[in-house]
PDB file of N, CA and C in Angstrom:
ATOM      1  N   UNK A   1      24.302   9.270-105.567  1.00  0.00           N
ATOM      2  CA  UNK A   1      25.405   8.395-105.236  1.00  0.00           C
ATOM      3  C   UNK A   1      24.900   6.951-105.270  1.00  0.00           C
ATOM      4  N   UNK A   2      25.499   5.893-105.666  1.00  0.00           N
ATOM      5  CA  UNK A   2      25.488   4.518-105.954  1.00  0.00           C
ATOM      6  C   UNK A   2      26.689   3.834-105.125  1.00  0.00           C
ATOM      7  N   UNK A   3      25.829   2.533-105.307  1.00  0.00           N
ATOM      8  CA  UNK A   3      26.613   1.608-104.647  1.00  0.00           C
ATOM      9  C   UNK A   3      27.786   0.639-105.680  1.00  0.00           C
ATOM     10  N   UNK A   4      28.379   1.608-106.902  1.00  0.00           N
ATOM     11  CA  UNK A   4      28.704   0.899-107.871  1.00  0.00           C
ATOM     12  C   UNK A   4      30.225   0.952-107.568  1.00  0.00           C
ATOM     13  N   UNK A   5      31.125   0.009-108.248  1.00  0.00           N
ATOM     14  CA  UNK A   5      32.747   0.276-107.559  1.00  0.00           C
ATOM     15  C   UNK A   5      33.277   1.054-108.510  1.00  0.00           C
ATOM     16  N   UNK A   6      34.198   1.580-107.989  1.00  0.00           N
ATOM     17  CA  UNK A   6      34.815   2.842-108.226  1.00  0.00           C
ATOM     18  C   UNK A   6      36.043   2.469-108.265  1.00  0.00           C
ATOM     19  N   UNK A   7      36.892   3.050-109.303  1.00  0.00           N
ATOM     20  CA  UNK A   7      38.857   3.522-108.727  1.00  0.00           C
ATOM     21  C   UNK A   7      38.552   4.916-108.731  1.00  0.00           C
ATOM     22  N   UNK A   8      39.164   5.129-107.365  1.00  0.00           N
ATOM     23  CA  UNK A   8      39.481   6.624-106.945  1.00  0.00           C
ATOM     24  C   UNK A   8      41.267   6.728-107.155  1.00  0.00           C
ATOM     25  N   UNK A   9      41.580   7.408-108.118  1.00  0.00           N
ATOM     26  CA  UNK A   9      43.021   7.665-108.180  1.00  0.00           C
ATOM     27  C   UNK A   9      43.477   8.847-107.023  1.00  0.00           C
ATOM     28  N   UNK A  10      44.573   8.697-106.427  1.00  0.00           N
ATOM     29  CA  UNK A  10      45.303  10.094-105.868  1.00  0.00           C
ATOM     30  C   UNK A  10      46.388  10.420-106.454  1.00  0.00           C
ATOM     31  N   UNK A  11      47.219  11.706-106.352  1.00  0.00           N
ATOM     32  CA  UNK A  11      48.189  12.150-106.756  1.00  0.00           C
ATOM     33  C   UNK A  11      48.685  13.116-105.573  1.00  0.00           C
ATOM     34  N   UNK A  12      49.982  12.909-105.382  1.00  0.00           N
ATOM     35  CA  UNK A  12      50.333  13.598-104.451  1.00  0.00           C
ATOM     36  C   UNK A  12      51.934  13.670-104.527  1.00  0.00           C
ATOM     37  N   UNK A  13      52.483  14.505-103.488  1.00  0.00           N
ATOM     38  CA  UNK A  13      54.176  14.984-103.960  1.00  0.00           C
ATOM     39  C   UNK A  13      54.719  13.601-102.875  1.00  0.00           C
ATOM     40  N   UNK A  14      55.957  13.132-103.670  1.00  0.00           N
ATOM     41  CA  UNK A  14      56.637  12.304-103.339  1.00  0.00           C
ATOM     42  C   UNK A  14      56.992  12.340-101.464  1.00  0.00           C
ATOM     43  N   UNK A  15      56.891  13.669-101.519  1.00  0.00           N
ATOM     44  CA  UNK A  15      57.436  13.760 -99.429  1.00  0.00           C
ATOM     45  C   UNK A  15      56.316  13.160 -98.734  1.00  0.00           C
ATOM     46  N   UNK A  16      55.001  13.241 -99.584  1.00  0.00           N
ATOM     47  CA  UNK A  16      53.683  13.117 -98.699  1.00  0.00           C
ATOM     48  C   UNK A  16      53.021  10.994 -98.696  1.00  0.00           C
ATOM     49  N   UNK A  17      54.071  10.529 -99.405  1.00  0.00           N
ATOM     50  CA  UNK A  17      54.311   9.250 -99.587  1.00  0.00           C
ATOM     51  C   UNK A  17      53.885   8.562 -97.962  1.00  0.00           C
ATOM     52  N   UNK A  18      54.663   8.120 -97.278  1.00  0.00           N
ATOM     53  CA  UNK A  18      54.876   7.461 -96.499  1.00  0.00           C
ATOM     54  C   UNK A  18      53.705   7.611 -95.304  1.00  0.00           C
ATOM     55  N   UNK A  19      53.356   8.945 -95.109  1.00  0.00           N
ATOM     56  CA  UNK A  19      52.162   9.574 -94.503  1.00  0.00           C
ATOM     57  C   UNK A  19      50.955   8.955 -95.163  1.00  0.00           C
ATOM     58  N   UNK A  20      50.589   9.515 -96.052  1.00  0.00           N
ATOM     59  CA  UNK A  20      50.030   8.977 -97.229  1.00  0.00           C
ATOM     60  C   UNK A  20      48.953   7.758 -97.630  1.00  0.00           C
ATOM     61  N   UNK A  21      50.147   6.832 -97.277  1.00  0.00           N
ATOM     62  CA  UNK A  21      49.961   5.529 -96.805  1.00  0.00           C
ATOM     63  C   UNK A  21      49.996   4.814 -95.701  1.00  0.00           C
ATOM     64  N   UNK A  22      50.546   5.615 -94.855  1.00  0.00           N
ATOM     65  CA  UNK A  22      49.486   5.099 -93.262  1.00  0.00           C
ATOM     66  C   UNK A  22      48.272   5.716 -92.849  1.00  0.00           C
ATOM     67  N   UNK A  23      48.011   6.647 -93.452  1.00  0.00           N
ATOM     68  CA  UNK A  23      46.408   7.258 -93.139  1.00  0.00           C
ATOM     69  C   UNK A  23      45.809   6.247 -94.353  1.00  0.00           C
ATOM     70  N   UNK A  24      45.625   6.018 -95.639  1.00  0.00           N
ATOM     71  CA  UNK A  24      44.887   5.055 -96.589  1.00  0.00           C
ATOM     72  C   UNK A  24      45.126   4.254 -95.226  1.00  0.00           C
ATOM     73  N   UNK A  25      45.942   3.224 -95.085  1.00  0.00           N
ATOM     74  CA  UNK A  25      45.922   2.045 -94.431  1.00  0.00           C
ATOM     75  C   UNK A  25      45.334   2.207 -93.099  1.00  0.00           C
ATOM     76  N   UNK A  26      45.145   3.153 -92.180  1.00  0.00           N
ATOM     77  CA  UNK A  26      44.093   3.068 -91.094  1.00  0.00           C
ATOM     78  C   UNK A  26      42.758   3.400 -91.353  1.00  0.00           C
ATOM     79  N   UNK A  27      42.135   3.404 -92.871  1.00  0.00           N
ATOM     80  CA  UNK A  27      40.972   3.460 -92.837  1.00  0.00           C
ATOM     81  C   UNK A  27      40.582   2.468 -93.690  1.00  0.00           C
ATOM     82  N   UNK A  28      40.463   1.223 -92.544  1.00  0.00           N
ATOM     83  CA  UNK A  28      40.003  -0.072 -92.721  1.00  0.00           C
ATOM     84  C   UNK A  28      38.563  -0.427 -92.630  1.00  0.00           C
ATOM     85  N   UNK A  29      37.642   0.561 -92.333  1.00  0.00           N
ATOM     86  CA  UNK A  29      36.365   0.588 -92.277  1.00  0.00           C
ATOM     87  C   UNK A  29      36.062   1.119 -94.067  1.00  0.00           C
ATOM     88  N   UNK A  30      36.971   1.621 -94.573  1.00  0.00           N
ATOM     89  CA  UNK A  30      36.202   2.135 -95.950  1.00  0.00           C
ATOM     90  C   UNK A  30      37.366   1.075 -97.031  1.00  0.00           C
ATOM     91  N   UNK A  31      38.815   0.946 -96.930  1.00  0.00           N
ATOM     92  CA  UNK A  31      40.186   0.416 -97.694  1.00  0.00           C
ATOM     93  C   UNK A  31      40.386  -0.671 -97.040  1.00  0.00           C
ATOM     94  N   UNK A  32      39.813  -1.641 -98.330  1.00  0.00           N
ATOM     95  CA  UNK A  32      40.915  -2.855 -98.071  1.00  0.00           C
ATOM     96  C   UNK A  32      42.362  -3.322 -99.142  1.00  0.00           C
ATOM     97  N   UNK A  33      42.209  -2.191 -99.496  1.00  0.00           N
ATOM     98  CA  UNK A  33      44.031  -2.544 -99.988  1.00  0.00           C
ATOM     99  C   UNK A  33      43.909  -1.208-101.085  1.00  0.00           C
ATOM    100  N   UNK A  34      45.220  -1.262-101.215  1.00  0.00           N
ATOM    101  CA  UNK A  34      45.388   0.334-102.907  1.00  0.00           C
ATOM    102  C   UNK A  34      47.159  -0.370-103.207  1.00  0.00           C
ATOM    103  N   UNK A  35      46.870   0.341-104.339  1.00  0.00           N
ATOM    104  CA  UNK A  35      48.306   0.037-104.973  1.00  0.00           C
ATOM    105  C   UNK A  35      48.841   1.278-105.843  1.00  0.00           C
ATOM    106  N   UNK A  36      50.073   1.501-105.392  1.00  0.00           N
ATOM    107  CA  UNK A  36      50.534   2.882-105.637  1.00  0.00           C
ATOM    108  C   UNK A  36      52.034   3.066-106.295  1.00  0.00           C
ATOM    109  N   UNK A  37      51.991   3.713-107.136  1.00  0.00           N
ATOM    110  CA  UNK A  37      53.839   3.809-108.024  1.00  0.00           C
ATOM    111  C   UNK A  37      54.044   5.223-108.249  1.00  0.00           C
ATOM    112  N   UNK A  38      55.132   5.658-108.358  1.00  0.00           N
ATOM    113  CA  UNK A  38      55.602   6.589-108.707  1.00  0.00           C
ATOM    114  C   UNK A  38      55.154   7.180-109.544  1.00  0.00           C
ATOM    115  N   UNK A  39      55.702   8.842-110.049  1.00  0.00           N
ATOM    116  CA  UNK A  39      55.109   9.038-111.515  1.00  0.00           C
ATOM    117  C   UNK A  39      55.942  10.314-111.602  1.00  0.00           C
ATOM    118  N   UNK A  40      55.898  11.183-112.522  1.00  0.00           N
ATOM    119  CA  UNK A  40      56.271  12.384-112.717  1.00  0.00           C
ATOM    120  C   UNK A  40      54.950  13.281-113.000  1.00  0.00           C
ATOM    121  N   UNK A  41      55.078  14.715-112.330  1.00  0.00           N
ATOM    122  CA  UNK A  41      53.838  15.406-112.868  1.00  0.00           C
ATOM    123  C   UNK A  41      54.573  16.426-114.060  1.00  0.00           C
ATOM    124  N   UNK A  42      53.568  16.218-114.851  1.00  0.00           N
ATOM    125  CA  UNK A  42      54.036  17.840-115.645  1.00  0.00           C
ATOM    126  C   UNK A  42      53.139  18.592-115.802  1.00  0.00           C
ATOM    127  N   UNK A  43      52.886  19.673-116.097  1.00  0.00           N
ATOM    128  CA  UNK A  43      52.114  20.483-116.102  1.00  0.00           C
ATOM    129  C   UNK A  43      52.264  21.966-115.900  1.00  0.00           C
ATOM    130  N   UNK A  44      51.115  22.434-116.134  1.00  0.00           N
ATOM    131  CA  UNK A  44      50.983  24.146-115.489  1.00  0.00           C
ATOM    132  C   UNK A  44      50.777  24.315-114.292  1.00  0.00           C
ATOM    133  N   UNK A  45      50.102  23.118-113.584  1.00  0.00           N
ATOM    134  CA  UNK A  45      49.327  23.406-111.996  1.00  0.00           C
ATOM    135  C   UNK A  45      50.313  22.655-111.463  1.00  0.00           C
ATOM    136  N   UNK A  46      51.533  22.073-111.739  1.00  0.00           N
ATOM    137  CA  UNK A  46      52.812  20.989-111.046  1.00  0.00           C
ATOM    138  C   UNK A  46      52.732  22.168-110.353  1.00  0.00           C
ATOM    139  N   UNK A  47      53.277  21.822-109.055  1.00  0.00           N
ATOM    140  CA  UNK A  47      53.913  22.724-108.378  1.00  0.00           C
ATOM    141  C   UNK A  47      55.441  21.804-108.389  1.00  0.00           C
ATOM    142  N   UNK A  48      56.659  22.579-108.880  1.00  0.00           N
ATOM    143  CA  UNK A  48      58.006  21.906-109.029  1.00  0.00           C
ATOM    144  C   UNK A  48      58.577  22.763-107.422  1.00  0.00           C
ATOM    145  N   UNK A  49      58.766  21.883-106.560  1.00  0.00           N
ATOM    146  CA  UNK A  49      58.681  21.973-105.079  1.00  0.00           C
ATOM    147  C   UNK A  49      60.611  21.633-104.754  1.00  0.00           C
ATOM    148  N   UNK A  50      61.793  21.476-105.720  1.00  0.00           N
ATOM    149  CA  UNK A  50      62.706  21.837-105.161  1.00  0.00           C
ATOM    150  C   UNK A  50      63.811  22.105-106.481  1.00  0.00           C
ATOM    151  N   UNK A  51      64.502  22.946-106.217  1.00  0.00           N
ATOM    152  CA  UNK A  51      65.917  22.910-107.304  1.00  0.00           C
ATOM    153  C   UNK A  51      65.503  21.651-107.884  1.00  0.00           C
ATOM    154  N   UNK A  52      66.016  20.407-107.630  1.00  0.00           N
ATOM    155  CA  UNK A  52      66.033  19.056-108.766  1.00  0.00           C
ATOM    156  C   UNK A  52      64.651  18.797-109.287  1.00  0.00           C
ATOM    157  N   UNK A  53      63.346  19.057-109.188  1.00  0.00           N
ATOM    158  CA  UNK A  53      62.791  19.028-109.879  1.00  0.00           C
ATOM    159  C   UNK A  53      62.812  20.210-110.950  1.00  0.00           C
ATOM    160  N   UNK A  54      62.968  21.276-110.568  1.00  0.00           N
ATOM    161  CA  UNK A  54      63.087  22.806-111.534  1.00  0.00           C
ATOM    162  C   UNK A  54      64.333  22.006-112.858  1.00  0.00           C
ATOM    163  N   UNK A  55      64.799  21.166-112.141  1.00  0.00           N
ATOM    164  CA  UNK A  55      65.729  20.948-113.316  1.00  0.00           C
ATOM    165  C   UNK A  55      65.706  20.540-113.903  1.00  0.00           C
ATOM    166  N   UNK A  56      64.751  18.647-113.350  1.00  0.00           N
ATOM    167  CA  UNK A  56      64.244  17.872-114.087  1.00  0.00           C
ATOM    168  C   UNK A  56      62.771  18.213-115.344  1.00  0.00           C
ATOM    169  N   UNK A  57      62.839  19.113-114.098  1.00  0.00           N
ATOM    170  CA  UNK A  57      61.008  19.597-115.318  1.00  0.00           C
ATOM    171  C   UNK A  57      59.950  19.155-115.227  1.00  0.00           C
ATOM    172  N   UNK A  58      60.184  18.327-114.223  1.00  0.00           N
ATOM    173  CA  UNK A  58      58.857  17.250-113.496  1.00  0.00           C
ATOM    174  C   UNK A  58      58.883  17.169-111.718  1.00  0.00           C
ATOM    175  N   UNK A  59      57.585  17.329-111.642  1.00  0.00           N
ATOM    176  CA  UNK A  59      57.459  17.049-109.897  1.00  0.00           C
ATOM    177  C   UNK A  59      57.273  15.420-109.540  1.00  0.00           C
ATOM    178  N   UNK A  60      58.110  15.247-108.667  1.00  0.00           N
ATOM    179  CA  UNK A  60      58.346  13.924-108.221  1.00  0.00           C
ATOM    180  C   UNK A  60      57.111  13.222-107.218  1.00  0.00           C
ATOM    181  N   UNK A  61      56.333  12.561-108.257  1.00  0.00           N
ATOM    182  CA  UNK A  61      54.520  12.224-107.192  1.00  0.00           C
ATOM    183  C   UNK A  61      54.564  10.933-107.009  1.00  0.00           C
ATOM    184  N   UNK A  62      53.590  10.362-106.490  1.00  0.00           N
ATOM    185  CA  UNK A  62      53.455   9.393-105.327  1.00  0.00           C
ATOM    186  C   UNK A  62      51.609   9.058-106.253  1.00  0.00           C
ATOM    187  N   UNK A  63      51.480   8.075-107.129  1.00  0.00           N
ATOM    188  CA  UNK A  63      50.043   7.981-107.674  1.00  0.00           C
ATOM    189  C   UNK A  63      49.739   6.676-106.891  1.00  0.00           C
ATOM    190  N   UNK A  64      48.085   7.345-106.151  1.00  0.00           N
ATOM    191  CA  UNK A  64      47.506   5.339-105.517  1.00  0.00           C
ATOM    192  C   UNK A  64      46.296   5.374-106.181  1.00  0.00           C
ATOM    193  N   UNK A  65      46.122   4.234-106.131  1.00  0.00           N
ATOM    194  CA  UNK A  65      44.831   4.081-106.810  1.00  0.00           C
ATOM    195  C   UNK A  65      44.121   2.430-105.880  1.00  0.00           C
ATOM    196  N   UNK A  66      42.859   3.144-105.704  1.00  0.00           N
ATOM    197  CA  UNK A  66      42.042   2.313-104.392  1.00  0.00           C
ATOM    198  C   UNK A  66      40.653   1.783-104.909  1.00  0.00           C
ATOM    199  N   UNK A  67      40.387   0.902-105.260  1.00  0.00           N
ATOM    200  CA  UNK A  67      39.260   0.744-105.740  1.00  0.00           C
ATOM    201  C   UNK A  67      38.171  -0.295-104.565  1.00  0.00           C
ATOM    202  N   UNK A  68      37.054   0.664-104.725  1.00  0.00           N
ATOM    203  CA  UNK A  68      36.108   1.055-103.448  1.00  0.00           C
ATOM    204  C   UNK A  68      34.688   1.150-104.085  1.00  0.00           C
ATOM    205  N   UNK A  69      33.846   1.376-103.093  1.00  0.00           N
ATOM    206  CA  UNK A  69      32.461   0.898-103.587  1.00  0.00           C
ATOM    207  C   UNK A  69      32.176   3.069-103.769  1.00  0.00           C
ATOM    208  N   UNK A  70      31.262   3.477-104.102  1.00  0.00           N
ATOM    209  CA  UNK A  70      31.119   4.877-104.650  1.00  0.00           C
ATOM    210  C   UNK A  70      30.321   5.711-103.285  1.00  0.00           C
ATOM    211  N   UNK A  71      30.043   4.785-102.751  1.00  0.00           N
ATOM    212  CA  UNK A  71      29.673   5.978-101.392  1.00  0.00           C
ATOM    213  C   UNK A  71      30.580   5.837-100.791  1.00  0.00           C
ATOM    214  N   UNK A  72      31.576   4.942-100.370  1.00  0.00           N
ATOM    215  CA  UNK A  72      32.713   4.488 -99.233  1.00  0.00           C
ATOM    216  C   UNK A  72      34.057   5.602-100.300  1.00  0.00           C
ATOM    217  N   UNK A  73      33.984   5.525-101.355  1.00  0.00           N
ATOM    218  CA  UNK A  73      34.710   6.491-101.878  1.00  0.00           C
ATOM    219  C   UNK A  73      35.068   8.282-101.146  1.00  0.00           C
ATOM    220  N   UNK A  74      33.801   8.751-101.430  1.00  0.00           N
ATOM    221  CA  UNK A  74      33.102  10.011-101.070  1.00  0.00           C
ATOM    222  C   UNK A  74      33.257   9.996 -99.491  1.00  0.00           C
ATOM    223  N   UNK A  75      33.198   8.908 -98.705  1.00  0.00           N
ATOM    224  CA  UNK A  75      33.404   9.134 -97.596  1.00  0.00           C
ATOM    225  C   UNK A  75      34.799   9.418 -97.359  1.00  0.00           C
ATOM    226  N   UNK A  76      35.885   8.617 -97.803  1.00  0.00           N
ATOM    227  CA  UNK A  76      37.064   8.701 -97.690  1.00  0.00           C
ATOM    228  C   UNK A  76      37.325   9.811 -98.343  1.00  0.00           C
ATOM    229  N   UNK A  77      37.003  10.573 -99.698  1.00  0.00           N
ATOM    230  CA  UNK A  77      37.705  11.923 -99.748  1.00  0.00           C
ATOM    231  C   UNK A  77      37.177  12.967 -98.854  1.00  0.00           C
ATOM    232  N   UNK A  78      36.363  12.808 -98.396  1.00  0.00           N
ATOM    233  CA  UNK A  78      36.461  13.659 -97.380  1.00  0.00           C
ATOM    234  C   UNK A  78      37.079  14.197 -95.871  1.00  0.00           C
ATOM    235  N   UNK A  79      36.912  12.106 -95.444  1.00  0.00           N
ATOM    236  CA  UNK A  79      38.409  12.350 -95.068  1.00  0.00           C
ATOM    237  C   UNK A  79      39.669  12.806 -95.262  1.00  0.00           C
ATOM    238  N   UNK A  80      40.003  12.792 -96.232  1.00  0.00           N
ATOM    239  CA  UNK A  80      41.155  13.313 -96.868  1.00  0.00           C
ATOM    240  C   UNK A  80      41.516  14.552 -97.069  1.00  0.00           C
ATOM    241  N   UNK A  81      40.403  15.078 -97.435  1.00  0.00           N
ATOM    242  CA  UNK A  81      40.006  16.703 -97.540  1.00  0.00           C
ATOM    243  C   UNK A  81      39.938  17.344 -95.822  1.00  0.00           C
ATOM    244  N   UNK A  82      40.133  16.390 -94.869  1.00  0.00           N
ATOM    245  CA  UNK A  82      40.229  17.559 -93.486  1.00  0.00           C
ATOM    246  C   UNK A  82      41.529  17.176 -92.745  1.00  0.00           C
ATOM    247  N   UNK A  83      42.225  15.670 -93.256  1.00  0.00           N
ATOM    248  CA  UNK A  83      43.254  15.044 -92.859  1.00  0.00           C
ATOM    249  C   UNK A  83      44.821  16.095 -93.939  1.00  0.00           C
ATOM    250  N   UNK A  84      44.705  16.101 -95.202  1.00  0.00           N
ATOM    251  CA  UNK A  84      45.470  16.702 -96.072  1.00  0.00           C
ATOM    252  C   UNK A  84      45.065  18.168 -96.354  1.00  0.00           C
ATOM    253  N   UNK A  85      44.212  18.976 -96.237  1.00  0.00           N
ATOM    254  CA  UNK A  85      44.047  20.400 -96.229  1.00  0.00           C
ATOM    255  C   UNK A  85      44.800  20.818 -96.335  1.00  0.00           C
ATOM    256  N   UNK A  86      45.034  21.781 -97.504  1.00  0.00           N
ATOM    257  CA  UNK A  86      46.544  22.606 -98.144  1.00  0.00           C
ATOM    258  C   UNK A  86      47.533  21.784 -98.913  1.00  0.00           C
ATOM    259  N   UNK A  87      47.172  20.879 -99.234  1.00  0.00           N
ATOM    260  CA  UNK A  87      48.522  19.498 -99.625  1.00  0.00           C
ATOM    261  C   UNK A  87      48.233  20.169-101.009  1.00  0.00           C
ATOM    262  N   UNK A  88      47.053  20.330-101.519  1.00  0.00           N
ATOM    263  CA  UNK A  88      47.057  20.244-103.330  1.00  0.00           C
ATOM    264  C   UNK A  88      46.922  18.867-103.983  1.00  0.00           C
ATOM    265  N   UNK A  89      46.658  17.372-102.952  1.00  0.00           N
ATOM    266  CA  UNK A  89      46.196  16.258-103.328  1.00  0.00           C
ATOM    267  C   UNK A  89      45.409  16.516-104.448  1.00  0.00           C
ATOM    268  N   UNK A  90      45.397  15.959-105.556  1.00  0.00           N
ATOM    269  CA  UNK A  90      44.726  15.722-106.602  1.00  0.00           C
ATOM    270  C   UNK A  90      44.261  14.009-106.695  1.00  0.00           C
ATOM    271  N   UNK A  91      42.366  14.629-107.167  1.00  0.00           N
ATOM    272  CA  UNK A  91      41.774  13.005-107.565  1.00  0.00           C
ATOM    273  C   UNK A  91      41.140  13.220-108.188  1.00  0.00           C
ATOM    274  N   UNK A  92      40.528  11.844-108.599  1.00  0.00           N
ATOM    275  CA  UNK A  92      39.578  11.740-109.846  1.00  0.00           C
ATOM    276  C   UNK A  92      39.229  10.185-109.617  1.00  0.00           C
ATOM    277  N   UNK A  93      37.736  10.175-109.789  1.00  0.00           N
ATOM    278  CA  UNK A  93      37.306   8.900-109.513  1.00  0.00           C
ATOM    279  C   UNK A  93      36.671   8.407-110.650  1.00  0.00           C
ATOM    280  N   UNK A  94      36.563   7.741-111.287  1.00  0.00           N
ATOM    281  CA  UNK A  94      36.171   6.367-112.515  1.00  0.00           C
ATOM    282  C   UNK A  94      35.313   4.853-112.209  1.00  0.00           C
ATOM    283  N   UNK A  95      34.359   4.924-112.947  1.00  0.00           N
ATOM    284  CA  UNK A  95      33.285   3.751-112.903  1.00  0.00           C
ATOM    285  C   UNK A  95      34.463   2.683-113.085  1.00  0.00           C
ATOM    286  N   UNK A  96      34.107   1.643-111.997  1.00  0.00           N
ATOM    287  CA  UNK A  96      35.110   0.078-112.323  1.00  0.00           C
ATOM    288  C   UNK A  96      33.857  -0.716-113.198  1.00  0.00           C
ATOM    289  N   UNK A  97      33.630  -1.233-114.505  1.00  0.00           N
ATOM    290  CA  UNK A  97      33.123  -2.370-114.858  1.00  0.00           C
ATOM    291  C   UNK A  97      33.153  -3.618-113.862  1.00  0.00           C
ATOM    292  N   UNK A  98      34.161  -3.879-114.156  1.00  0.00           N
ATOM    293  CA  UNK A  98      34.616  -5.404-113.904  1.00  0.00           C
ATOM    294  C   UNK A  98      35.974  -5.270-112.522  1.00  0.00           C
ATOM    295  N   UNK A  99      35.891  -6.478-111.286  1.00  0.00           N
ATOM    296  CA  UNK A  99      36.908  -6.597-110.777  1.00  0.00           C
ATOM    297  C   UNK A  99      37.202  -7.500-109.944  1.00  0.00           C
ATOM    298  N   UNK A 100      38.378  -8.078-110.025  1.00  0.00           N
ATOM    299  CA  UNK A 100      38.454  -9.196-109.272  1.00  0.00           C
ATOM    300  C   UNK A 100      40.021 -10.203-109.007  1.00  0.00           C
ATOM    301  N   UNK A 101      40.126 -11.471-108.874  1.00  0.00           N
ATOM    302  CA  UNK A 101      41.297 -11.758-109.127  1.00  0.00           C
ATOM    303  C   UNK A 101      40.871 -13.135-109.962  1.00  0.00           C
ATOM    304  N   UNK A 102      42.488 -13.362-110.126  1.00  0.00           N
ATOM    305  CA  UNK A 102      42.364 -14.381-111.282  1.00  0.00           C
ATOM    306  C   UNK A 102      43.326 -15.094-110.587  1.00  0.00           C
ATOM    307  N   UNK A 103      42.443 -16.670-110.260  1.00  0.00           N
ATOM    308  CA  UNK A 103      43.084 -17.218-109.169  1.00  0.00           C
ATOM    309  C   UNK A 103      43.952 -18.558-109.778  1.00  0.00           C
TER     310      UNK A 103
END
């Protein structure tokens, strides 16, 4: 493990939204900010979780994406992994090159 920055993406079902994002946002010791939009899942592993999605053909998700240093990462999914247990949260984390603002 490195100290290199990271985007850790999440994926999660639209109900688990609002929750979601007050657990990211009380872990101010590892997150200082994420930014998150909608999305549709498709797939084999979607779980399509009511009539209107079965209809639409897509599960209605909630994607954040937090970019974090690579051990503070790993710490937080693990949080996540005893806070969300059974959710089916999906992630995937990616080397950041470059990051910053443009002032």
């Amino acid at each position: 493990m490195t100290n290199q920055a990271v985007c850790l993406t999440l994926i999660a079902p639209r109900e688990l939204r609002e929750e979601l994002f007050d657990y990211i946002s009380e872990q101010t010791d590892l997150v200082t900010g994420f930014t998150a939009s909608d999305a549709a899942g498709h797939g084999v592993r979607v779980r399509l979780r009511s009539a209107a999605e079965r209809v639409k053909g897509h599960a209605d998700e909630v994607v954040v994406r937090i970019v974090l240093q690579e051990n503070d990462s790993e710490r937080l999914l693990e949080r996540l992994r005893s806070a969300f247990a059974g959710t089916k949260l999906v992630y995937w984390v990616v080397p950041v090159t470059a990051f910053g603002v443009i002032d």
